[in-house]
N, C-alpha and C. Protein backbone atom coordinates (compact mmCIF):
# COMPACT_ATOMS: atom_id res chain seq x y z
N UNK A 1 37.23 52.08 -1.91
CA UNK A 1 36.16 51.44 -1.18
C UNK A 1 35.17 50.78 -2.15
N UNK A 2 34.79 51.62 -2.97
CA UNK A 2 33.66 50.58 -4.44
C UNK A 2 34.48 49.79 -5.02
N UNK A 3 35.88 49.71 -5.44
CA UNK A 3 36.35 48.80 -5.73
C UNK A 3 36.10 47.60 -4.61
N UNK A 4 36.26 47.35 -3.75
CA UNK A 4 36.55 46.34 -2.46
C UNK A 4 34.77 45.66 -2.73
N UNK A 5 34.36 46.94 -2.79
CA UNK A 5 32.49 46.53 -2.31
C UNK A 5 32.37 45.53 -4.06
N UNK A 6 32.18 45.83 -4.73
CA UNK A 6 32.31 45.50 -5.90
C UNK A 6 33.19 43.77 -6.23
N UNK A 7 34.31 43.87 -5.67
CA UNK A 7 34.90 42.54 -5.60
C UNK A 7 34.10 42.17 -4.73
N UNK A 8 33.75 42.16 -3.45
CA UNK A 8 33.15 41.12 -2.53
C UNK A 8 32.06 41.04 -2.98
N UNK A 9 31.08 41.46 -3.69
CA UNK A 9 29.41 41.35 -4.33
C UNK A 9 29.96 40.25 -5.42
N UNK A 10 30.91 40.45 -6.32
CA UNK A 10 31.10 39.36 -7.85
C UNK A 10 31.56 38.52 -6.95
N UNK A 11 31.95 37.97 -6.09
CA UNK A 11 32.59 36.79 -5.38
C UNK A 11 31.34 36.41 -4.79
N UNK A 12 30.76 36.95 -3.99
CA UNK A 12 29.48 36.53 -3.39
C UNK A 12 28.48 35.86 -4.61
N UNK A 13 28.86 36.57 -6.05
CA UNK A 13 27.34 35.74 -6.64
C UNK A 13 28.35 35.03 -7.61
N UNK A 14 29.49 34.68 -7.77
CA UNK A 14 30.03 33.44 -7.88
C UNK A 14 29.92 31.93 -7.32
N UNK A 15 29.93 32.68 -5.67
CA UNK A 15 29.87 31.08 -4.88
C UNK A 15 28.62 31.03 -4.71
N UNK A 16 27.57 31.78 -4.89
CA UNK A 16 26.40 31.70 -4.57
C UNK A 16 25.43 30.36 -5.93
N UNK A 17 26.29 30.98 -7.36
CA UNK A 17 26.19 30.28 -8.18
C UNK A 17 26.56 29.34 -8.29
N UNK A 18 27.57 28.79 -7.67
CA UNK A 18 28.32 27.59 -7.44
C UNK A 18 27.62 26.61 -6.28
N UNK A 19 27.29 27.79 -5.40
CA UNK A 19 26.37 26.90 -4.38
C UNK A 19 25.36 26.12 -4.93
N UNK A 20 24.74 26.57 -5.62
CA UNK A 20 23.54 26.15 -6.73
C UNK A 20 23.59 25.15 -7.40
N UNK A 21 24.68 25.11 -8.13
CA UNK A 21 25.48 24.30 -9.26
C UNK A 21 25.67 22.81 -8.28
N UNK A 22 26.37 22.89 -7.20
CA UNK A 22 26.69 21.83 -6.45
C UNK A 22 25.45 21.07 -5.54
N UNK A 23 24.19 22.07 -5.37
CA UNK A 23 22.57 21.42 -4.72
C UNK A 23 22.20 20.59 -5.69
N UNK A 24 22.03 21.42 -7.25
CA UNK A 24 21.35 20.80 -8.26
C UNK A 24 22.31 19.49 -8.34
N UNK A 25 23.19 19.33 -8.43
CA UNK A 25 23.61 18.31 -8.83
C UNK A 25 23.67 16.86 -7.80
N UNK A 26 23.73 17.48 -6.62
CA UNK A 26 22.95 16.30 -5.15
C UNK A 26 21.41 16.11 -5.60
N UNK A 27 20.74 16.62 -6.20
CA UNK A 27 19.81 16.49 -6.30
C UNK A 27 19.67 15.29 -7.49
N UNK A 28 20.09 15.16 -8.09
CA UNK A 28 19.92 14.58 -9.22
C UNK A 28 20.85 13.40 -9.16
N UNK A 29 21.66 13.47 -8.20
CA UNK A 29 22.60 12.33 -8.04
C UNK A 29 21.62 11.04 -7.53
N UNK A 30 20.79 10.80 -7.08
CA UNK A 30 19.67 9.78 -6.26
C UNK A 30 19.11 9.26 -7.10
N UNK A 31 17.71 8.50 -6.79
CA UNK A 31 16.95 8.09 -7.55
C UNK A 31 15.90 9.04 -8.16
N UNK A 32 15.99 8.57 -9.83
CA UNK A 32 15.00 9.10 -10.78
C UNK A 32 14.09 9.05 -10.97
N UNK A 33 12.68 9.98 -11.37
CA UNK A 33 11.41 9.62 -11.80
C UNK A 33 11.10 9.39 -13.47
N UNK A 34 10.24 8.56 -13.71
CA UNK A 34 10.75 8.64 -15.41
C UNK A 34 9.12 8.58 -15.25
N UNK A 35 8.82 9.57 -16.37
CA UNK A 35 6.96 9.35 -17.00
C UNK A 35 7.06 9.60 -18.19
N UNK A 36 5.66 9.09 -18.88
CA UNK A 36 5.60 9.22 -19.88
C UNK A 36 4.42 10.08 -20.59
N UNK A 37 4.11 9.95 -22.21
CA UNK A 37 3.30 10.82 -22.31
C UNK A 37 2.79 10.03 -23.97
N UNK A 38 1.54 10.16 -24.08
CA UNK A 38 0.18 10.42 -23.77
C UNK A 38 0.29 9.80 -22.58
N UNK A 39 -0.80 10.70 -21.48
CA UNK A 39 -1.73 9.99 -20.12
C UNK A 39 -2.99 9.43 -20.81
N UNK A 40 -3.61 9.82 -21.83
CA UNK A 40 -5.08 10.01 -22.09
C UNK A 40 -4.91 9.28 -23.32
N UNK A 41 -5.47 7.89 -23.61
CA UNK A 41 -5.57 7.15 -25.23
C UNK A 41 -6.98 7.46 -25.04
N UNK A 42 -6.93 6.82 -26.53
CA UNK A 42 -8.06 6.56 -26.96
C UNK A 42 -8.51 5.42 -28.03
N UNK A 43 -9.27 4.75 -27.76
CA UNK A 43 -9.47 3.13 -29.26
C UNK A 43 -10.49 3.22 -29.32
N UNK A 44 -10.90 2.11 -30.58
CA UNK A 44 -12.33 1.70 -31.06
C UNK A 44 -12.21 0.23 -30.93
N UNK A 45 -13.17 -0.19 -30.48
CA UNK A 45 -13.77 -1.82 -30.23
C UNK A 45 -13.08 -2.46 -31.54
N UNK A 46 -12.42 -3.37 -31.90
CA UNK A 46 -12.73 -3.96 -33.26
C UNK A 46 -12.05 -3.24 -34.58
N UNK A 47 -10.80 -1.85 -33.90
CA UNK A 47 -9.85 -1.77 -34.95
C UNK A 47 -9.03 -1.65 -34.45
N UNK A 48 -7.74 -1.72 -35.04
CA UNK A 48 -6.24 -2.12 -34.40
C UNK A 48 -5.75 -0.93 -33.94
N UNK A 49 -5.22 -0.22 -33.37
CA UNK A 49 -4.44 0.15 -32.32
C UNK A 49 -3.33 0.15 -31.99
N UNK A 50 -2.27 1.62 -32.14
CA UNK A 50 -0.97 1.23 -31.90
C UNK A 50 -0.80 3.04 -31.65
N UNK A 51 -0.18 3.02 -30.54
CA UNK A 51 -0.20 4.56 -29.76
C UNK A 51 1.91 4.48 -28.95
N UNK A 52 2.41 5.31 -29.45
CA UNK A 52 4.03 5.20 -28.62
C UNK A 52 3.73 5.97 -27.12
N UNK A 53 3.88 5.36 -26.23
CA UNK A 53 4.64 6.12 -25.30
C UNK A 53 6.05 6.69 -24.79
N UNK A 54 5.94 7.76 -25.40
CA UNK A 54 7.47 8.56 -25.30
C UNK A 54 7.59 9.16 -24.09
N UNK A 55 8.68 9.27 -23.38
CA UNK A 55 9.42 9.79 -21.96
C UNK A 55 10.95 10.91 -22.80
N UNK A 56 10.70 11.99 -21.83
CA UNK A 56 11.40 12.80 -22.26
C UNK A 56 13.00 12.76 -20.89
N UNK A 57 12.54 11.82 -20.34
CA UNK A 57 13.52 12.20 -19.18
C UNK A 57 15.15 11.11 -19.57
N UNK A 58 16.09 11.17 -19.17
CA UNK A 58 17.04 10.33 -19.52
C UNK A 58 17.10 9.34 -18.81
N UNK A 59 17.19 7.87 -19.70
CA UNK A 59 17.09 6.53 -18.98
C UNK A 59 18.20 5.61 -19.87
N UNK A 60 18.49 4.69 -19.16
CA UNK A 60 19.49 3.98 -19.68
C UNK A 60 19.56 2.80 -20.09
N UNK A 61 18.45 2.67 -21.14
CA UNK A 61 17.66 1.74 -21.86
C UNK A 61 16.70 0.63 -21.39
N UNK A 62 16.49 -0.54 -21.84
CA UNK A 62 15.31 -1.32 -21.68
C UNK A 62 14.40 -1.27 -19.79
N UNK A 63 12.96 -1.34 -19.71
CA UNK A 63 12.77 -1.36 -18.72
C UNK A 63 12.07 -3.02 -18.21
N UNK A 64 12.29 -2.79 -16.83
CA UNK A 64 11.42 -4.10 -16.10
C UNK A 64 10.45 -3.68 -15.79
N UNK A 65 9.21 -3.99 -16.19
CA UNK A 65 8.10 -3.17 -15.72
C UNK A 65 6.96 -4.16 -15.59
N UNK A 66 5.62 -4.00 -14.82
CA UNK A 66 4.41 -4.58 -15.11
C UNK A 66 3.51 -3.78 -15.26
N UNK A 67 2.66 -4.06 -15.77
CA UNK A 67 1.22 -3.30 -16.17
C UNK A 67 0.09 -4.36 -14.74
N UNK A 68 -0.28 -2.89 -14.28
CA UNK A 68 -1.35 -3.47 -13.23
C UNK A 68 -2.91 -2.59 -13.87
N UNK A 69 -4.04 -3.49 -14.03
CA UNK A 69 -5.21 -3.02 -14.32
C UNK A 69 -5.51 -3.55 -15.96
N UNK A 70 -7.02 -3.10 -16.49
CA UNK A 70 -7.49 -3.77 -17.77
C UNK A 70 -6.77 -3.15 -18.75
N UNK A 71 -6.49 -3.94 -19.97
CA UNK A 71 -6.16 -3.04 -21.33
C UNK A 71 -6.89 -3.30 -22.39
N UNK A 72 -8.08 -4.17 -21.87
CA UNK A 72 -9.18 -4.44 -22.70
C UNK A 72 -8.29 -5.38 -23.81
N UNK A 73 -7.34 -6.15 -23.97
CA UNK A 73 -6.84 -6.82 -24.78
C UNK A 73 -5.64 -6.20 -25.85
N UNK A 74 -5.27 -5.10 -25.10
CA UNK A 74 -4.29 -4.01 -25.53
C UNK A 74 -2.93 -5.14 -24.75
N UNK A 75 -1.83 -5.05 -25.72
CA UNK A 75 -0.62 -5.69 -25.63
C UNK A 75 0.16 -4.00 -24.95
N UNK A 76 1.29 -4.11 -23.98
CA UNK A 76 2.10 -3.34 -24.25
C UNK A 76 3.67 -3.58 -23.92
N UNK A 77 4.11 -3.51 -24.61
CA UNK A 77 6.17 -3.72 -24.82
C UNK A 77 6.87 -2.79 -24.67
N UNK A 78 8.30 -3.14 -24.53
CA UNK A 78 9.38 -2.41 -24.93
C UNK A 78 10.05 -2.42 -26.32
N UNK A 79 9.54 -2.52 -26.99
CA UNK A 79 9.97 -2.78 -28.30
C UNK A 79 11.63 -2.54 -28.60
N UNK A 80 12.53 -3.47 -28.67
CA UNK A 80 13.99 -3.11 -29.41
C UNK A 80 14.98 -2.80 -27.59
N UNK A 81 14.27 -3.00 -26.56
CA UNK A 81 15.15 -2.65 -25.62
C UNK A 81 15.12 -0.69 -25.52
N UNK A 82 14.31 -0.08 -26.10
CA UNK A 82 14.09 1.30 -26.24
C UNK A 82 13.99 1.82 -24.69
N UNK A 83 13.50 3.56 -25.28
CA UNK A 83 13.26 3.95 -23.89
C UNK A 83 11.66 4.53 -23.88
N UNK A 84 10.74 4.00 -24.83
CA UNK A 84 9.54 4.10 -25.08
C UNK A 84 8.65 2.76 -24.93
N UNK A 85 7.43 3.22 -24.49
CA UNK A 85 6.74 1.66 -24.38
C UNK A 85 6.12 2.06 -25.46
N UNK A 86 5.32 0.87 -26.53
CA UNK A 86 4.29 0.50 -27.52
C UNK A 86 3.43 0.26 -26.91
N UNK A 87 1.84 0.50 -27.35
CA UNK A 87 0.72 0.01 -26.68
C UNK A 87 -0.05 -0.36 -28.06
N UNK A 88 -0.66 -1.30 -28.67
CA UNK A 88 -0.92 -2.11 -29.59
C UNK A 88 -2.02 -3.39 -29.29
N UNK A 89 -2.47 -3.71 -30.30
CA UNK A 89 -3.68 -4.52 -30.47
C UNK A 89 -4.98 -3.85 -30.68
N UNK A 90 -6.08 -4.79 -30.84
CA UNK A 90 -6.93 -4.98 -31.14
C UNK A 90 -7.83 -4.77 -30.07
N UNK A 91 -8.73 -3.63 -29.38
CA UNK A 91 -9.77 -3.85 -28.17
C UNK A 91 -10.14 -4.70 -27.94
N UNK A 92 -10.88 -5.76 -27.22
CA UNK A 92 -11.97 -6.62 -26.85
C UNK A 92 -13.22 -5.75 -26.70
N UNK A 93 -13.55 -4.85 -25.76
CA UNK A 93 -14.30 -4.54 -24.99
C UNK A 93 -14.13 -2.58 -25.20
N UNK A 94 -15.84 -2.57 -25.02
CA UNK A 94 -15.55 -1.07 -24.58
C UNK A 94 -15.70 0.06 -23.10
N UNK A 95 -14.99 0.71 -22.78
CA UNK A 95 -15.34 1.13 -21.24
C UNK A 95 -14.05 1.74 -21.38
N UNK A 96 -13.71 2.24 -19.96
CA UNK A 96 -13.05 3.42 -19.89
C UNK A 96 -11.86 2.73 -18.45
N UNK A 97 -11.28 1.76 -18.71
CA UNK A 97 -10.35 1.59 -17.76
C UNK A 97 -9.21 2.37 -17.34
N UNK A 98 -8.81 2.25 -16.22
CA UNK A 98 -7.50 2.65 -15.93
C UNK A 98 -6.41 1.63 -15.90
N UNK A 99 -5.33 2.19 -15.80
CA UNK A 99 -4.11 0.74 -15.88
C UNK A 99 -2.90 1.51 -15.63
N UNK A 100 -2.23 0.80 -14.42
CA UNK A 100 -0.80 1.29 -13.71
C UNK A 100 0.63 0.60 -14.48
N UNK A 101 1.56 1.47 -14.91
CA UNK A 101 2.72 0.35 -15.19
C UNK A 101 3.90 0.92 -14.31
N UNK A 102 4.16 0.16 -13.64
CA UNK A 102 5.39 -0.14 -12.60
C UNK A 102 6.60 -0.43 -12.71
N UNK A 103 7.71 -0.03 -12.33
CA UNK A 103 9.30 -0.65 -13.00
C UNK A 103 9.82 0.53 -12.91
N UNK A 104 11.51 -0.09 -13.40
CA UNK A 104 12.45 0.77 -13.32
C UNK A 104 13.07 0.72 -14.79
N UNK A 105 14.38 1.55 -15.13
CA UNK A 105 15.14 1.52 -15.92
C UNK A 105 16.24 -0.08 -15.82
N UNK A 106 16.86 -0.18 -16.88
CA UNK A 106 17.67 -1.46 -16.83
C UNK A 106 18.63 -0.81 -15.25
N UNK A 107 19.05 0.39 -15.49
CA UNK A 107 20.22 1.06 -14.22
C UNK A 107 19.42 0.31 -12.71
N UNK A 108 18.14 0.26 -13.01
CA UNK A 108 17.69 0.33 -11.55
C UNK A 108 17.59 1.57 -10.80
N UNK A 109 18.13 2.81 -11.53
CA UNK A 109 17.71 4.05 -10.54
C UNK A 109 16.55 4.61 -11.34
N UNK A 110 16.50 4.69 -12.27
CA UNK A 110 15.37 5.60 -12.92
C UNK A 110 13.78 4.62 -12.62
N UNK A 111 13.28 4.96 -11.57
CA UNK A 111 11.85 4.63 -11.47
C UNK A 111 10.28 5.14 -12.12
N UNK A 112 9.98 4.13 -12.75
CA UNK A 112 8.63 4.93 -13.30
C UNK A 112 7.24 5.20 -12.68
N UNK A 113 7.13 6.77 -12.91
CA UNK A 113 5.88 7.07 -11.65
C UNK A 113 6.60 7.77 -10.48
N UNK A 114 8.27 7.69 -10.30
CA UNK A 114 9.29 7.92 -9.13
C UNK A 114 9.00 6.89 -8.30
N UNK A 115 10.06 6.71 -7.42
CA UNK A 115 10.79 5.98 -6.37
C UNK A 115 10.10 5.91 -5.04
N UNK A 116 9.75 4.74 -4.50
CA UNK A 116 9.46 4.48 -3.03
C UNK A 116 10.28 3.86 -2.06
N UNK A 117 10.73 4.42 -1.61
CA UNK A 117 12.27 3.79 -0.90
C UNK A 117 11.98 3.97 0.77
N UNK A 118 11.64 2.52 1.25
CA UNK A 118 11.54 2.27 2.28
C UNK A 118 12.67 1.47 2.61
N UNK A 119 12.72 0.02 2.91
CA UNK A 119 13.94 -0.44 2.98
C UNK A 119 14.46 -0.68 1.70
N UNK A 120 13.90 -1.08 0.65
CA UNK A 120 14.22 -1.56 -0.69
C UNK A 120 13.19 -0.33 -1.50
N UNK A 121 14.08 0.04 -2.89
CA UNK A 121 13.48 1.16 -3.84
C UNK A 121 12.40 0.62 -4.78
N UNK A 122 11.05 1.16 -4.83
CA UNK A 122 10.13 0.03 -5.61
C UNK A 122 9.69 1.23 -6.56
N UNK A 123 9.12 1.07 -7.18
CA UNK A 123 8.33 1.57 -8.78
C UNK A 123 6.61 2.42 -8.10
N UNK A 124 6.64 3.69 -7.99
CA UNK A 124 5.28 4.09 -7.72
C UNK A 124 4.09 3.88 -8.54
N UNK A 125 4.84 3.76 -10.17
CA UNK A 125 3.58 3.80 -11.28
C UNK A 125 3.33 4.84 -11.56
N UNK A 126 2.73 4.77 -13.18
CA UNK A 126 2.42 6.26 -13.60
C UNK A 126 0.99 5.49 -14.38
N UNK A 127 -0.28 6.18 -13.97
CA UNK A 127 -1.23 5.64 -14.51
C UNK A 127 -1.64 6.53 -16.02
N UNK A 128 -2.53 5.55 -16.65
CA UNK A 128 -2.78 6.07 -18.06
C UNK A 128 -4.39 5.95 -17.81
N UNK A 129 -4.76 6.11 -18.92
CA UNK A 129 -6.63 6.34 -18.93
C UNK A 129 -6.94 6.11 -20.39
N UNK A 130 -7.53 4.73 -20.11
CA UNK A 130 -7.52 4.67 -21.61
C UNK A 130 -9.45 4.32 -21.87
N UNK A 131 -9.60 4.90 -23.46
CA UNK A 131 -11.39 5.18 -23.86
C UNK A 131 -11.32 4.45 -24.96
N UNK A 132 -12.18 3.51 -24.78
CA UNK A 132 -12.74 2.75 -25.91
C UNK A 132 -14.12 2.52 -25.70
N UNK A 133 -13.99 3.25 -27.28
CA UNK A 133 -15.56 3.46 -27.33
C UNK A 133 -16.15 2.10 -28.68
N UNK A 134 -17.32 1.70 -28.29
CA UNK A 134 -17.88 0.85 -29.07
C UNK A 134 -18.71 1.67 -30.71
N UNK A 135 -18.15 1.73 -31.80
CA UNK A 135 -18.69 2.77 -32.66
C UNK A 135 -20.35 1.84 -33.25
N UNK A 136 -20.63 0.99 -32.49
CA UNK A 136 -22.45 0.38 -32.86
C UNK A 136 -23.53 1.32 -31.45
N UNK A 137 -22.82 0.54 -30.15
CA UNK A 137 -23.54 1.40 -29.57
C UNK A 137 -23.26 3.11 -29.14
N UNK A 138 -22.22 3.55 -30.08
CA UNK A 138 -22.07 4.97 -29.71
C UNK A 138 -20.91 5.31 -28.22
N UNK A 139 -20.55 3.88 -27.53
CA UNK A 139 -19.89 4.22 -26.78
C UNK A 139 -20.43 3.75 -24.84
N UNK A 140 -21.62 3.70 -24.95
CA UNK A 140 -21.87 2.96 -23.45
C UNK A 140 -23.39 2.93 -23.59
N UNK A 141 -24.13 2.60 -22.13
CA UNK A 141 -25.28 2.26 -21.97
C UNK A 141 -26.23 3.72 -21.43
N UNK A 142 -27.22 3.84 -21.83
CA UNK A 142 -27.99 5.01 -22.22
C UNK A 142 -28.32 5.34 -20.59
N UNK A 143 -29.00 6.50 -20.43
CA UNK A 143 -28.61 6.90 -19.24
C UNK A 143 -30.51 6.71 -18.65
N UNK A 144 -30.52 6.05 -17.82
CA UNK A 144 -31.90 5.96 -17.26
C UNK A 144 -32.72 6.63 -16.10
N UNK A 145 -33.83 7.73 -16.84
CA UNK A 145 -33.91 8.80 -15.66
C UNK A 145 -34.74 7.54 -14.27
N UNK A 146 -34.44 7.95 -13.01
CA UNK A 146 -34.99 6.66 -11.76
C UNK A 146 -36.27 7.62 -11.41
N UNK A 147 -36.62 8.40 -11.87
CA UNK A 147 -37.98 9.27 -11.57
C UNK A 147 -39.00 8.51 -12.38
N UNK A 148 -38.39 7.70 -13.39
CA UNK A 148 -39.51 7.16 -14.39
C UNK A 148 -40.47 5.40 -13.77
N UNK A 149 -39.69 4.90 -12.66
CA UNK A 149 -39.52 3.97 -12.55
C UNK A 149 -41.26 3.89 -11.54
N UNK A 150 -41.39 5.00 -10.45
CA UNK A 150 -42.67 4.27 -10.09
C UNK A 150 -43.86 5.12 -10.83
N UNK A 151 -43.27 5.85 -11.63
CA UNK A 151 -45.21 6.18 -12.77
C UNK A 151 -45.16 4.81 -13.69
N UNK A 152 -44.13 3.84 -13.89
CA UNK A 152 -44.07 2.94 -14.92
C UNK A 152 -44.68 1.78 -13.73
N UNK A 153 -44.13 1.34 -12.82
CA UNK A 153 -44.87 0.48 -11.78
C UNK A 153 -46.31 1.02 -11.34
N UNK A 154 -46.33 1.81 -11.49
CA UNK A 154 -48.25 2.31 -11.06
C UNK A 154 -48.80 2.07 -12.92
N UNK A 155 -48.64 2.00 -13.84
CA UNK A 155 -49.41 1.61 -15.12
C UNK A 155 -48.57 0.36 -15.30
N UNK A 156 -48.06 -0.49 -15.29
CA UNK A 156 -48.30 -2.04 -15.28
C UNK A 156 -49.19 -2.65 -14.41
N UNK A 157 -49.15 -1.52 -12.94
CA UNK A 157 -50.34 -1.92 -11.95
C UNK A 157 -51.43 -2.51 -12.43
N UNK A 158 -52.06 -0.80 -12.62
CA UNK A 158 -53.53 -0.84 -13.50
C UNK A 158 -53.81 -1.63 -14.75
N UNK A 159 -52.92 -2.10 -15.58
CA UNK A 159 -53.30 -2.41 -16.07
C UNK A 159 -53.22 -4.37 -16.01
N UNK A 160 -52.60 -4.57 -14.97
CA UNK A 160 -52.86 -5.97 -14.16
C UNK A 160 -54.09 -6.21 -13.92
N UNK A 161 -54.72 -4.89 -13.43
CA UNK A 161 -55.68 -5.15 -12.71
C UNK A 161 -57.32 -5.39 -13.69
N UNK A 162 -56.65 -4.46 -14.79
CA UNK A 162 -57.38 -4.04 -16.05
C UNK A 162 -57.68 -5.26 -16.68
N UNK A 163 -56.71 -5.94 -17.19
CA UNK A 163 -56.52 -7.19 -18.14
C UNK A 163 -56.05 -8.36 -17.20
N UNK A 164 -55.67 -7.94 -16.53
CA UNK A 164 -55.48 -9.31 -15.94
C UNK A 164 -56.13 -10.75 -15.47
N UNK A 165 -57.24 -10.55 -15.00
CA UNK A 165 -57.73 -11.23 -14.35
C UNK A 165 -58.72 -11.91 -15.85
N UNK A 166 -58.53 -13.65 -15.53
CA UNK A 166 -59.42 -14.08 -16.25
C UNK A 166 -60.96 -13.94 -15.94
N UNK A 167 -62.07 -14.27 -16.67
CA UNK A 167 -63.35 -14.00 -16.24
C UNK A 167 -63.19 -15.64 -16.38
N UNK A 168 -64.39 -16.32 -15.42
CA UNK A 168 -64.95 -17.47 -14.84
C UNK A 168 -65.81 -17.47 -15.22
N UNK A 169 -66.67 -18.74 -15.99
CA UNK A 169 -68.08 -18.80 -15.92
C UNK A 169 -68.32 -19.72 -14.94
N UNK A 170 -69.11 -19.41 -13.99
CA UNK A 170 -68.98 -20.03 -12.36
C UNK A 170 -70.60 -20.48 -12.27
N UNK A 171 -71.28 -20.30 -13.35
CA UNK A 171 -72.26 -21.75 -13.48
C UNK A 171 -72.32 -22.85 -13.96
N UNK A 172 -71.49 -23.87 -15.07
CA UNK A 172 -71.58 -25.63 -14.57
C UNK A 172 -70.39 -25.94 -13.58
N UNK A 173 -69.78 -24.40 -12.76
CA UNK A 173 -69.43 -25.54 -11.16
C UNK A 173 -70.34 -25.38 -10.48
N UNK A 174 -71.33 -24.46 -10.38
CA UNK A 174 -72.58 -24.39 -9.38
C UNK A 174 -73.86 -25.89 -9.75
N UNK A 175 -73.64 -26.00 -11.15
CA UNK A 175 -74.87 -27.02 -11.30
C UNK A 175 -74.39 -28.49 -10.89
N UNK A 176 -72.73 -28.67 -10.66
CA UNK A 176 -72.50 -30.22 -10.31
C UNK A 176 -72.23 -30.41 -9.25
């Protein structure tokens, strides 16, 4: 009888393993998500710039892609037909944009950002976040407390009222 029980348990976690073996692999048979990595750059206004974006997932070389949003004057390629984008140049500007890049693998199944498949399969995007900081002004515009604004309008008041006004000598219009 433990013999019998024993065979039907190793058969049970055979096909059970096999069951597995044959999901994972429907699973992966469809369309792909491909991302990449750094999410988070970082530049300076006014020095050059060159950051890889590497993807760890398997793709089957060069992609079609667009970049949607600012790159402040940041170039980015496929360099060589690879499976990495370059991001390169020189800043313009400093601020803290975001920027989407869209596309697939040359296969057409591997989508970057993953797959939107309504009637036709489109590119979701995988966004990045990129910081450029200006190293004169430290990086942006100083922060202005709004509590300061009407004690500063009540002393330009007074002192309108103080200095402002010319004085008249309003006797040779009285004598003509």
């Amino acid at each position: 009888m433990m013999k019998i029980y024993a065979s039907i348990k190793s058969t049970l976690a055979a096909l059970s393993f096999a069951g597995m073996t044959i999901v994972s692999s429907q699973a992966f048979a469809g369309y792909g998500s491909i991302y990449f990595s750094p999410t988070n750059l970082n530049a300076t206004v006014g020095s050059y710039y060159s950051q890889t974006l590497t993807t760890t997932d398997f793709t089957t070389g060069n992609y079609n892609f667009n970049v949607i949003g600012s790159t402040f004057g940041l170039t980015i390629t496929n360099p060589g037909g690879g499976n990495d984008f370059l991001i390169s140049g020189t800043p313009t500007g400093s601020g803290r944009p975001e920027f989407l890049i869209t596309g697939a693998d040359s296969s057409g199944y591997d989508f970057i950002g993953g797959p939107s498949c309504r009637r036709t399969c489109s590119s979701l995007g995988q966004t990045f976040y990129l910081t450029i900081s200006d190293p004169i002004s430290g990086g942006g515009a100083p922060e202005i407390d709004g509590s300061l604004a009407p004690k500063v309008g009540f002393l330009l008041g007074c002192l309108f009222l103080m200095f402002g006004r010319k004085k008249q000598d309003t006797e040779p219009m009285m004598a003509a």
